[in-house]
Every structure is written in structure tokens, then in C-alpha cells.
C-alpha atoms as a PDB file:
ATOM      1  CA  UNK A   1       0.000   0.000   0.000  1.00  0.00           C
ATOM      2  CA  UNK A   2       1.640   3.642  -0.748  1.00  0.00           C
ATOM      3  CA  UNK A   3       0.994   6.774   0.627  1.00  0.00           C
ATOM      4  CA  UNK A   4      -0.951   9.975  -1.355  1.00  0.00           C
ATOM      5  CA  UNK A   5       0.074  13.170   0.049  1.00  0.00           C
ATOM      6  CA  UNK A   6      -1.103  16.601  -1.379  1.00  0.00           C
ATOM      7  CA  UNK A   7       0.772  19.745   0.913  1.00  0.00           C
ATOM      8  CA  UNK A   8      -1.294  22.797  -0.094  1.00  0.00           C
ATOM      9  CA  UNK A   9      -0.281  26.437   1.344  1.00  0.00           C
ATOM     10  CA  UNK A  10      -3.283  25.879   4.044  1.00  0.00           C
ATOM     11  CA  UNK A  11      -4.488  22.412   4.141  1.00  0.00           C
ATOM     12  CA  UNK A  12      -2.920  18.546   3.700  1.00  0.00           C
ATOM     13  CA  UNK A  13      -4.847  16.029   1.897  1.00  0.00           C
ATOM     14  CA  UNK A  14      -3.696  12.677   2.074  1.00  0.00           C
ATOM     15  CA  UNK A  15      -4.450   8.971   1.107  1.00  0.00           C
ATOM     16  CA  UNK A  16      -4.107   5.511   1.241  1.00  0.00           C
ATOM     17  CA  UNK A  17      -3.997   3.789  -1.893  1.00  0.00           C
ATOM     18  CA  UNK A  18      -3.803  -0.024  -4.063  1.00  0.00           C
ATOM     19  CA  UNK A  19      -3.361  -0.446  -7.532  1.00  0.00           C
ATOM     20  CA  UNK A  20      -4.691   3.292  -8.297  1.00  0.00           C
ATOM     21  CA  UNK A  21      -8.029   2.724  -5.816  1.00  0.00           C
ATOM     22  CA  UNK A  22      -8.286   5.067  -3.244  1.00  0.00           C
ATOM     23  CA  UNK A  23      -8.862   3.224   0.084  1.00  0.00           C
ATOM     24  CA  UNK A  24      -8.876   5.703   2.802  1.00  0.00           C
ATOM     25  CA  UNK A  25      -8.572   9.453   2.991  1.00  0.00           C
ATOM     26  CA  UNK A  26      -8.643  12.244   4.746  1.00  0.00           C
ATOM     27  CA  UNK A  27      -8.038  16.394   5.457  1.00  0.00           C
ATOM     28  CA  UNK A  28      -6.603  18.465   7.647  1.00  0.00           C
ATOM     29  CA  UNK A  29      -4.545  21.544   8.069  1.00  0.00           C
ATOM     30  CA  UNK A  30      -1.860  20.919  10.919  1.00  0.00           C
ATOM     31  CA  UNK A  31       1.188  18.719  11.511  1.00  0.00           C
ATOM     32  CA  UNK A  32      -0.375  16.883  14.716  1.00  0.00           C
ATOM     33  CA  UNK A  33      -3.176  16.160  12.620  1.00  0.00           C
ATOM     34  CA  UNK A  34      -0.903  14.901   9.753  1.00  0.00           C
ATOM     35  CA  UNK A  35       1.194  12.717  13.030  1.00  0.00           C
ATOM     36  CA  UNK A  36      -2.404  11.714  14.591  1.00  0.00           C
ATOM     37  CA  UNK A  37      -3.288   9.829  10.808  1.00  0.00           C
ATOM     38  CA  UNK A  38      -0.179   8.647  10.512  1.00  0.00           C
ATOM     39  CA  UNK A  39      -0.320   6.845  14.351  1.00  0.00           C
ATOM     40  CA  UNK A  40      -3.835   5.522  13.508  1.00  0.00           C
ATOM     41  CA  UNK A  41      -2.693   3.719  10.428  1.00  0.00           C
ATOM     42  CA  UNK A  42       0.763   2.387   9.856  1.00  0.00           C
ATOM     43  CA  UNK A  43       0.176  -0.073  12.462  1.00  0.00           C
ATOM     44  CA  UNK A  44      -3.003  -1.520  10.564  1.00  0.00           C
ATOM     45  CA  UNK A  45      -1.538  -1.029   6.972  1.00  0.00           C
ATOM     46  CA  UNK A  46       1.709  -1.750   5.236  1.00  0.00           C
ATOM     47  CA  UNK A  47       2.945   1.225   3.798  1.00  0.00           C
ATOM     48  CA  UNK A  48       5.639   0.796   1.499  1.00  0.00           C
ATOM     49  CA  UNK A  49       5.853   4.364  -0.245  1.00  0.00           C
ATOM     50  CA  UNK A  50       4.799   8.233   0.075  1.00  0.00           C
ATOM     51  CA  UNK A  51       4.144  10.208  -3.117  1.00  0.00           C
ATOM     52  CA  UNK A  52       4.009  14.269  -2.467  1.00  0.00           C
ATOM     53  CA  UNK A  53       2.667  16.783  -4.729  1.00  0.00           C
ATOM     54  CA  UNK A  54       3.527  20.133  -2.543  1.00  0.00           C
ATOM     55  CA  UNK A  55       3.425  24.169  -3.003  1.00  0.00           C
ATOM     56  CA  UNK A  56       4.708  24.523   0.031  1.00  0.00           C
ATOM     57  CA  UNK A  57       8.233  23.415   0.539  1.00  0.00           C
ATOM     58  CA  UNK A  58       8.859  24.513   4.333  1.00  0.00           C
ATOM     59  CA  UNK A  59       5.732  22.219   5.013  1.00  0.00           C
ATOM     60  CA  UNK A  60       7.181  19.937   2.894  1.00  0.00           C
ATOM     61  CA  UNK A  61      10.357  18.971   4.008  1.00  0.00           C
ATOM     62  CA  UNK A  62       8.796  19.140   7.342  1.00  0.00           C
ATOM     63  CA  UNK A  63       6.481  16.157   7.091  1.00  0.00           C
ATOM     64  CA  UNK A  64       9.093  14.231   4.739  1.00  0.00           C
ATOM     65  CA  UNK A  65      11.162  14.473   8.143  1.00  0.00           C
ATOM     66  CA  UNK A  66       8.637  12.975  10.345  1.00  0.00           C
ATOM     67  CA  UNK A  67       7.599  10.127   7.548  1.00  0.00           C
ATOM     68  CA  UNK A  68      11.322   9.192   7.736  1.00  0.00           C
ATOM     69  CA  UNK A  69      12.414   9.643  10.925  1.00  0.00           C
ATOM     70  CA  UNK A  70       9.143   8.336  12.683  1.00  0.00           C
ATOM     71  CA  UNK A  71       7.590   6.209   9.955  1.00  0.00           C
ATOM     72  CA  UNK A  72      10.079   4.576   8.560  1.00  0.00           C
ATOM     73  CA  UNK A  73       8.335   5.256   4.855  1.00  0.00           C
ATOM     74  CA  UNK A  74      10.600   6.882   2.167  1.00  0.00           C
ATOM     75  CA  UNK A  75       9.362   8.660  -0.131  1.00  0.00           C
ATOM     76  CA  UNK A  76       9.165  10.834  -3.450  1.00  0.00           C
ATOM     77  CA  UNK A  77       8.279  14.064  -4.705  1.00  0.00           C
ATOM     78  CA  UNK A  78       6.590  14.614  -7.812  1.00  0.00           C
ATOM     79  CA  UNK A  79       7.895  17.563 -10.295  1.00  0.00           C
ATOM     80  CA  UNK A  80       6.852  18.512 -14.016  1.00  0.00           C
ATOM     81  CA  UNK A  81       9.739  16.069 -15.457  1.00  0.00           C
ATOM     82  CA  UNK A  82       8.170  12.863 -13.862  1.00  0.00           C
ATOM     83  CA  UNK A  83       4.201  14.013 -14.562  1.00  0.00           C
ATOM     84  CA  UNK A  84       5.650  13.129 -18.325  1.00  0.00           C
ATOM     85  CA  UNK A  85       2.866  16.073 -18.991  1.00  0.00           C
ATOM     86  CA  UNK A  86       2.878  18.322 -22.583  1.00  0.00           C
ATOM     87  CA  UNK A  87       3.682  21.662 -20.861  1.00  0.00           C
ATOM     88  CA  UNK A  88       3.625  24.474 -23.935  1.00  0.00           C
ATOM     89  CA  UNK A  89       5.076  27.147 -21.443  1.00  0.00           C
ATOM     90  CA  UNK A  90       8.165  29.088 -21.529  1.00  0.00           C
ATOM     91  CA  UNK A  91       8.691  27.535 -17.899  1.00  0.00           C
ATOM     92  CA  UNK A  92       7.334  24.322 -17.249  1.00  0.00           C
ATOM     93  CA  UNK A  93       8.797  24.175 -14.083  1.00  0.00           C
ATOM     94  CA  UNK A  94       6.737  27.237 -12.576  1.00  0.00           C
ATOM     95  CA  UNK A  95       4.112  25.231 -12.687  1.00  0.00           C
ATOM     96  CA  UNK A  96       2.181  24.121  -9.699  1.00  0.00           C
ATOM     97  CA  UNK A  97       3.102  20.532  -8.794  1.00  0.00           C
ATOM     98  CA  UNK A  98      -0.989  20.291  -7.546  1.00  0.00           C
ATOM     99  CA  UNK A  99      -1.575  21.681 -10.978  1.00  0.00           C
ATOM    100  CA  UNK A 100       0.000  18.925 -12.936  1.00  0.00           C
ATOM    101  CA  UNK A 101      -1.475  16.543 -11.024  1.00  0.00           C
ATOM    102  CA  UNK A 102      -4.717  17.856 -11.705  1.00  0.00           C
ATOM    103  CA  UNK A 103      -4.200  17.749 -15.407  1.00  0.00           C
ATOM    104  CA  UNK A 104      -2.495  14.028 -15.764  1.00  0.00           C
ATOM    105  CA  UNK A 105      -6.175  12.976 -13.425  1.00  0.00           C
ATOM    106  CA  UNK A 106      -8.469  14.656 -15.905  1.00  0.00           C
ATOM    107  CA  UNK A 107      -6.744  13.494 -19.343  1.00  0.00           C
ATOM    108  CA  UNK A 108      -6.616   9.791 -17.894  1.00  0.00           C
ATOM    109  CA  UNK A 109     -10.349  10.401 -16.790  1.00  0.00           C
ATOM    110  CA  UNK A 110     -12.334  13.227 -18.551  1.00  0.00           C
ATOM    111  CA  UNK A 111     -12.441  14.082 -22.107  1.00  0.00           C
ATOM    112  CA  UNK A 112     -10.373  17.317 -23.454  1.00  0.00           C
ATOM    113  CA  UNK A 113      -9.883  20.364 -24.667  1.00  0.00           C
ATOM    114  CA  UNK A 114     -10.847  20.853 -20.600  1.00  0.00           C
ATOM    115  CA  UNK A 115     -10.436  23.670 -18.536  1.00  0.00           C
ATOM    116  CA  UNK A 116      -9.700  23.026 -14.918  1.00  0.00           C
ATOM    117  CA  UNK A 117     -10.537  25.298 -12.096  1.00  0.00           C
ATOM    118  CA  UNK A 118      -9.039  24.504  -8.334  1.00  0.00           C
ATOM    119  CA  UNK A 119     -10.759  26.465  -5.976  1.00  0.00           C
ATOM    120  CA  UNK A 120      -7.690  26.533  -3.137  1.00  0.00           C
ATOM    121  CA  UNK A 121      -5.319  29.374  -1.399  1.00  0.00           C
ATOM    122  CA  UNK A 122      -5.386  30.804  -4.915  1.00  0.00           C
ATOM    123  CA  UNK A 123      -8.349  29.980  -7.450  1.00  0.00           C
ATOM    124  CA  UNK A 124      -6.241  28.432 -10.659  1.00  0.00           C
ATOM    125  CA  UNK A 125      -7.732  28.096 -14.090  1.00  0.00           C
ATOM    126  CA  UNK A 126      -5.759  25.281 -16.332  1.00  0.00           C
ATOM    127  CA  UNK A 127      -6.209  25.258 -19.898  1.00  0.00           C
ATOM    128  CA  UNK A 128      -5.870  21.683 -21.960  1.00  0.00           C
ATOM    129  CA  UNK A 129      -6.576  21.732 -25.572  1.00  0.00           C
ATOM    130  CA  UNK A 130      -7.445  19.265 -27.679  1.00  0.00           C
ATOM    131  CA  UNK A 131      -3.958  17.548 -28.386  1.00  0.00           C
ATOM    132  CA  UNK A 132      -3.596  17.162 -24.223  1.00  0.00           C
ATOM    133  CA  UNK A 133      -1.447  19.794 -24.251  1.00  0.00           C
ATOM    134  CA  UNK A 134      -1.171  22.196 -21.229  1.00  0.00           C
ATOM    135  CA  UNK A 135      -1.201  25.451 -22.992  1.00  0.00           C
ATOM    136  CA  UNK A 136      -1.027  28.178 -20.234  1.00  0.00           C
ATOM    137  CA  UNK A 137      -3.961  28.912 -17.288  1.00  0.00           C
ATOM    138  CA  UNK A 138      -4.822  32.019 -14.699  1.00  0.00           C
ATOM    139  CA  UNK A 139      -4.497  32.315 -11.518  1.00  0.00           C
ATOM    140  CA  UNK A 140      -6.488  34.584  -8.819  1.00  0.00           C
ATOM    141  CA  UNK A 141      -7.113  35.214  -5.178  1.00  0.00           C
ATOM    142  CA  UNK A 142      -8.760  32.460  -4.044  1.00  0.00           C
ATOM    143  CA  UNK A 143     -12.572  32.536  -2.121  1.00  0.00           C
ATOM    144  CA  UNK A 144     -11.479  32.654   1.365  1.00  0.00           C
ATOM    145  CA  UNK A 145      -8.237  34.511   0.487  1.00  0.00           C
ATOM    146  CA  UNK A 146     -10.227  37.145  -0.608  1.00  0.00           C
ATOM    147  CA  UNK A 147     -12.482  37.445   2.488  1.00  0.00           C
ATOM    148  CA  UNK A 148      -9.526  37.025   4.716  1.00  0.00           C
ATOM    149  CA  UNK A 149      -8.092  40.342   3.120  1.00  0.00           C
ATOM    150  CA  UNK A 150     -11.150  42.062   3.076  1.00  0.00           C
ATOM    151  CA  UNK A 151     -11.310  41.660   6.871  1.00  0.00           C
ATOM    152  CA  UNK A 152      -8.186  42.233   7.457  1.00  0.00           C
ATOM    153  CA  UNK A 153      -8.262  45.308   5.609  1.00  0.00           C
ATOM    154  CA  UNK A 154     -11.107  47.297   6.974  1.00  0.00           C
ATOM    155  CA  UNK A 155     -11.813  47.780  10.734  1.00  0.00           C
ATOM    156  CA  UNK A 156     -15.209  47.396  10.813  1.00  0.00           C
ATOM    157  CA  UNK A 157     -15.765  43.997   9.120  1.00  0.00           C
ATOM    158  CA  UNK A 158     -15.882  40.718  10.985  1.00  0.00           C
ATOM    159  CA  UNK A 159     -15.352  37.146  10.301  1.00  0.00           C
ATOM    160  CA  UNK A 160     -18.414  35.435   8.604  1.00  0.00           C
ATOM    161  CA  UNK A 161     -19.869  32.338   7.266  1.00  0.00           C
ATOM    162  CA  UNK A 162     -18.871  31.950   3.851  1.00  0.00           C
ATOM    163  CA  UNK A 163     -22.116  31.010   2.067  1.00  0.00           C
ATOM    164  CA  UNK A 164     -24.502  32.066  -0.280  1.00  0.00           C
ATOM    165  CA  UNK A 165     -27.040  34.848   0.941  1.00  0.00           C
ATOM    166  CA  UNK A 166     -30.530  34.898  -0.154  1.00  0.00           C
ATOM    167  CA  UNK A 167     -30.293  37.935  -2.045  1.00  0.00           C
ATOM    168  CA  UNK A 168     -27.602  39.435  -3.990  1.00  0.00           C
ATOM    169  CA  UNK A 169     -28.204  42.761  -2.343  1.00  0.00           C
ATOM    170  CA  UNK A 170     -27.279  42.558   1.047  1.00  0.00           C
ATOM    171  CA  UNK A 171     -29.154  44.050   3.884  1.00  0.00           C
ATOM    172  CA  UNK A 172     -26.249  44.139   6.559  1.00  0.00           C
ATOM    173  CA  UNK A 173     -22.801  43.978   6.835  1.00  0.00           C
ATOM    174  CA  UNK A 174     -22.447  39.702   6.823  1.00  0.00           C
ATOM    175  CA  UNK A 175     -24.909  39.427   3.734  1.00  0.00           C
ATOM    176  CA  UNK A 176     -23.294  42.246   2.086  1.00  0.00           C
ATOM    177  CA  UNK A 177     -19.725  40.530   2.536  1.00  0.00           C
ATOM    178  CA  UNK A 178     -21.131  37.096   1.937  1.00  0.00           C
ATOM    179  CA  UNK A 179     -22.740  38.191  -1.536  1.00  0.00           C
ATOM    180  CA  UNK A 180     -19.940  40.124  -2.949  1.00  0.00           C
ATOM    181  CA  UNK A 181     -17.232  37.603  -2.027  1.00  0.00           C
ATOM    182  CA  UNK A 182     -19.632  34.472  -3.221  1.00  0.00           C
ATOM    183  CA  UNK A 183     -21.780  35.865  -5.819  1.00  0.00           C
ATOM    184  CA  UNK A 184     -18.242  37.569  -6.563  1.00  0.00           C
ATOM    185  CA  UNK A 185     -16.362  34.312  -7.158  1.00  0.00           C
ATOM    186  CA  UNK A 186     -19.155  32.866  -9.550  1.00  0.00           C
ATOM    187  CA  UNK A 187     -19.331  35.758 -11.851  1.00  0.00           C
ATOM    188  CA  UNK A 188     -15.470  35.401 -11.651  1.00  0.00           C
ATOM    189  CA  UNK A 189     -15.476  32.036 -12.979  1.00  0.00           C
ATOM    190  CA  UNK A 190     -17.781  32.756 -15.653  1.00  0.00           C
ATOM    191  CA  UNK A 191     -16.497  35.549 -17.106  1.00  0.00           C
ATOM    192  CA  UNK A 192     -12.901  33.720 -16.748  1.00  0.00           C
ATOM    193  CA  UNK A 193     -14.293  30.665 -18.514  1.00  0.00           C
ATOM    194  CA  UNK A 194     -16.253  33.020 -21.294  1.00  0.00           C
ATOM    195  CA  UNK A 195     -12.812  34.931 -21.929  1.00  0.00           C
ATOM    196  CA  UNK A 196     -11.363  31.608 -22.959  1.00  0.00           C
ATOM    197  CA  UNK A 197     -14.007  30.233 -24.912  1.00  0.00           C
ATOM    198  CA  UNK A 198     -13.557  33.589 -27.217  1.00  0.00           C
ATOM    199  CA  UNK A 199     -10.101  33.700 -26.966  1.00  0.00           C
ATOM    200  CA  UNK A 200      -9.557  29.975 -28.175  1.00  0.00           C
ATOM    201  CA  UNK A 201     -12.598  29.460 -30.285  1.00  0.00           C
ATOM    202  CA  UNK A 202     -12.605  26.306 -28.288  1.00  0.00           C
ATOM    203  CA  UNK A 203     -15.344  24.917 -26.157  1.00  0.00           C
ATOM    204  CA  UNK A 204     -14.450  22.777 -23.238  1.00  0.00           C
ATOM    205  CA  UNK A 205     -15.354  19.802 -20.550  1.00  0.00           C
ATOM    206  CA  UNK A 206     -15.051  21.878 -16.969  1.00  0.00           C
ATOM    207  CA  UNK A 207     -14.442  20.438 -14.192  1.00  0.00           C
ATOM    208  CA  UNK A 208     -14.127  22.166 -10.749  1.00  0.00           C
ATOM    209  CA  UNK A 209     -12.045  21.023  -7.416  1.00  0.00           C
ATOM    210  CA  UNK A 210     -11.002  22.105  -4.397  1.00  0.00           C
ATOM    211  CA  UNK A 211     -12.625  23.173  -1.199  1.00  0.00           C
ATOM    212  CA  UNK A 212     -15.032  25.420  -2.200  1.00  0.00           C
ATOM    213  CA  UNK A 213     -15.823  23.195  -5.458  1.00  0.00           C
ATOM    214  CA  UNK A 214     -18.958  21.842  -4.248  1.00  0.00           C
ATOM    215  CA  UNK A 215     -20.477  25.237  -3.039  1.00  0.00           C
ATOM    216  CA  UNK A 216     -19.780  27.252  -6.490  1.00  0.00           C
ATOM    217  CA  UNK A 217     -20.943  24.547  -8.552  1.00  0.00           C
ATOM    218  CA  UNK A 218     -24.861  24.903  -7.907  1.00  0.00           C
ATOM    219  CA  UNK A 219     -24.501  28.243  -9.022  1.00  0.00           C
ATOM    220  CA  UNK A 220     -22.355  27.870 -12.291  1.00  0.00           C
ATOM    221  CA  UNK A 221     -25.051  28.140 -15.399  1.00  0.00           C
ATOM    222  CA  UNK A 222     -21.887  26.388 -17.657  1.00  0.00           C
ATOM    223  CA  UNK A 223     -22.126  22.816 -17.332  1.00  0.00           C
ATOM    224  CA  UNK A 224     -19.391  20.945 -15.515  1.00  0.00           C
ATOM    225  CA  UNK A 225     -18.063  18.215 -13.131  1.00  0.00           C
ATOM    226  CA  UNK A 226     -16.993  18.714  -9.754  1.00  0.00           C
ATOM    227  CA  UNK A 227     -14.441  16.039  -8.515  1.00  0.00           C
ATOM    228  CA  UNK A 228     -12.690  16.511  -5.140  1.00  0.00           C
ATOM    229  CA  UNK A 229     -10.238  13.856  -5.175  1.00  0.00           C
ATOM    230  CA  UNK A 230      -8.980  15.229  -8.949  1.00  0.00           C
ATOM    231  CA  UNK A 231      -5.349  16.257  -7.120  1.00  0.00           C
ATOM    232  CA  UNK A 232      -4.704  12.830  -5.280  1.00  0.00           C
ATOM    233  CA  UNK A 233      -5.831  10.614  -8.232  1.00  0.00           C
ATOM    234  CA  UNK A 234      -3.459  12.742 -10.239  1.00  0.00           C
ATOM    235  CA  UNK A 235      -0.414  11.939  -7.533  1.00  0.00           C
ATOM    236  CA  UNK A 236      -1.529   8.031  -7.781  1.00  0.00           C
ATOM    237  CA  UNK A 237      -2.001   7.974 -11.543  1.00  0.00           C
ATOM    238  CA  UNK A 238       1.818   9.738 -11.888  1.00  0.00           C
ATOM    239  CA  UNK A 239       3.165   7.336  -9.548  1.00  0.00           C
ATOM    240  CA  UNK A 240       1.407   4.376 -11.390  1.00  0.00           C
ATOM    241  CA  UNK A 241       2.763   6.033 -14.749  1.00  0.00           C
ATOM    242  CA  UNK A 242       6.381   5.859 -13.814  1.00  0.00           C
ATOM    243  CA  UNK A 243       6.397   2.149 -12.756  1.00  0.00           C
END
């Protein structure tokens, strides 16, 4: 059994997997809780091998420690070279290791051209055309990056639930943050996704991940897919490719 493990700038996903099945997974966003998993399963399973897709390389070299030192489990990193991927970029290395891993999962299980949108730290757009070719992407503030600095930024705003409101027009200061930072991200999307439909000519399978992935989707008129496990299917699927 091997070891998924996806090191985001604010959150760890990580799984167990066989022969490209995911068997167990789980979320969190600290090192104990990262240690706690760990405890609960390497007594019960036989892990033989830890594959890490990371943005964050402090974090990063941090838990590669512990799975080492404490676990016993080597382990590898993923990188554009070994995600054998069709980057047409000046710099394929720039590119986000979760962001390769999200295109290898959805040209081994979605049809292309496809435009991928990761709702994390940052909300990323990924452009594949037709030939599976990664041809460039956007990237913007992400949903609760934005509300964090919006807080932050003006002393009479509080924290607040990040959902939809009832109405787009607000009637206080929580609906009024809640629709422009929600309502916000979907016309954000849409116009992003519009702007390269015209700009390629190209129409396109979406498909949406990430944590906020399952609350933008209802309110997306383009159709699309929403699959939250896109970035640690993409880590097993690289992994399975290069053996």
C-alpha cells in the first residue's frame, strides 16, 4: 500500500492507496493532525511508499522528516519532469506541482480540450486543448483569500460564514460581505471561462475542485463536473505512470 500526500499552502490532503483505488482518505490543516493519521494507520496497513505533490516546501520537508524519521516510509516528490505532462510554457517548471497533477487525473479520466478550475489558497484556471497539451492557465485570489483580506483590511468587518445569501443585495454587513465575495467568485469564474471560450474558439469539458468546489458549482449556469479527489488521483495515476 503507498501513501498519497497533497501539501497545499493551508491544508494537507492525504491517502491511502492499491493499484490506483483510493482506500482511505482524509483532510486536515496541521502537523499533529498529519502525526495523529499517521499513528492511527501504519500499524493496521503496510505502507511501502509516500508520493508528495507540494506548493509549500517549508511544510514539505517538514512532514518528509517525520515520515522518515518516525515512519520509517521513504518517499518521493513529484515535479513537471516525472508528470511526463505536454507543458507548452516558456517555464514548465513554474508550474504548480498540484496543478499537474490535476491535469495528468483529468486526461486519464475526462475528455479534453478541458479547462480546470481549483478552488484553493489561490483559485487556478488550467487550460488543456485538444492535443492534451497544457497550454497556459490564470491564476487569482482564491474565495477565502479574498475574504480574509477584506477583513483584514477594513476595521469594521468581521469574520463570517462563507455562504450564499438569499439575495444578492445585502441588507447588513455579513450578507453584504457574503454576496460580494460568493456571488463575486461565480461571476469570476464565468467571465474567466467566457474569456477563454472567445479567446480559443474552443469549447471545453469543466471540471471544478477544491474546497469550495462543491459550493460554487450549484450556481455555475456552464455545465461541468466537480471532482474533489482530482489532485490525489493525479499523484496516484503519476506514480502508477512511472512504474
Amino acid at each position: 500500500m503507498k501513501l498519497a500526500v497533497d501539501i497545499g499552502n493551508t491544508s494537507i490532503s492525504i491517502c491511502l492507496f492499491e493499484k490506483n483505488k483510493i482506500f482511505k482518505k482524509s483532510y486536515f490543516n496541521s502537523t499533529q493532525n498529519f502525526i495523529d493519521f499517521m499513528d492511527k494507520n501504519t500499524k493496521q496497513y503496510d505502507i511501502q511508499l509516500a508520493i508528495i505533490s507540494s506548493v509549500a516546501p517549508q511544510l514539505s520537508n517538514k512532514l518528509t522528516d517525520i515520515l522518515l524519521t518516525k515512519y520509517n516510509i521513504s518517499n518521493t516528490h513529484i515535479d513537471y519532469k516525472s508528470s511526463n505532462l505536454d507543458l507548452q510554457v516558456p517555464y514548465p517548471e513554474t508550474v504548480g506541482v498540484d496543478r499537474l497533477c490535476n491535469m495528468f487525473a483529468v486526461q486519464r479520466d475526462y475528455s479534453t480540450p478541458a479547462i480546470i478550475i481549483d478552488f484553493g489558497t489561490a483559485t487556478t484556471y488550467d487550460v488543456i486543448n485538444r492535443s492534451n497539451q497544457f497550454i497556459g492557465g490564470v491564476i487569482a485570489a482564491g474565495v477565502e483569500t479574498s475574504a480574509k483580506y477584506l477583513i483584514n483590511k477594513a476595521a469594521l468587518l468581521s469574520d463570517t460564514d462563507l455562504i450564499f445569501p438569499e439575495n444578492v443585495i445585502g441588507i447588513d454587513t455579513k450578507t453584504n460581505i457574503q454576496s460580494g465575495i460568493m456571488f463575486g467568485s461565480v461571476d469570476q469564474v464565468e467571465g474567466m471561462i467566457r474569456r477563454i471560450y472567445v479567446e480559443t474558439k474552443t469549447e471545453y469539458s469543466i471540471i471544478l475542485t477544491g474546497g469550495f468546489a462543491k459550493l460554487i458549482s450549484p450556481k455555475l449556469s456552464y455545465p461541468h463536473i466537480v471532482d474533489q479527489d482530482l489532485t490525489l488521483k493525479g499523484i496516484i495515476y503519476i506514480d502508477g505512470s512511472n512504474n
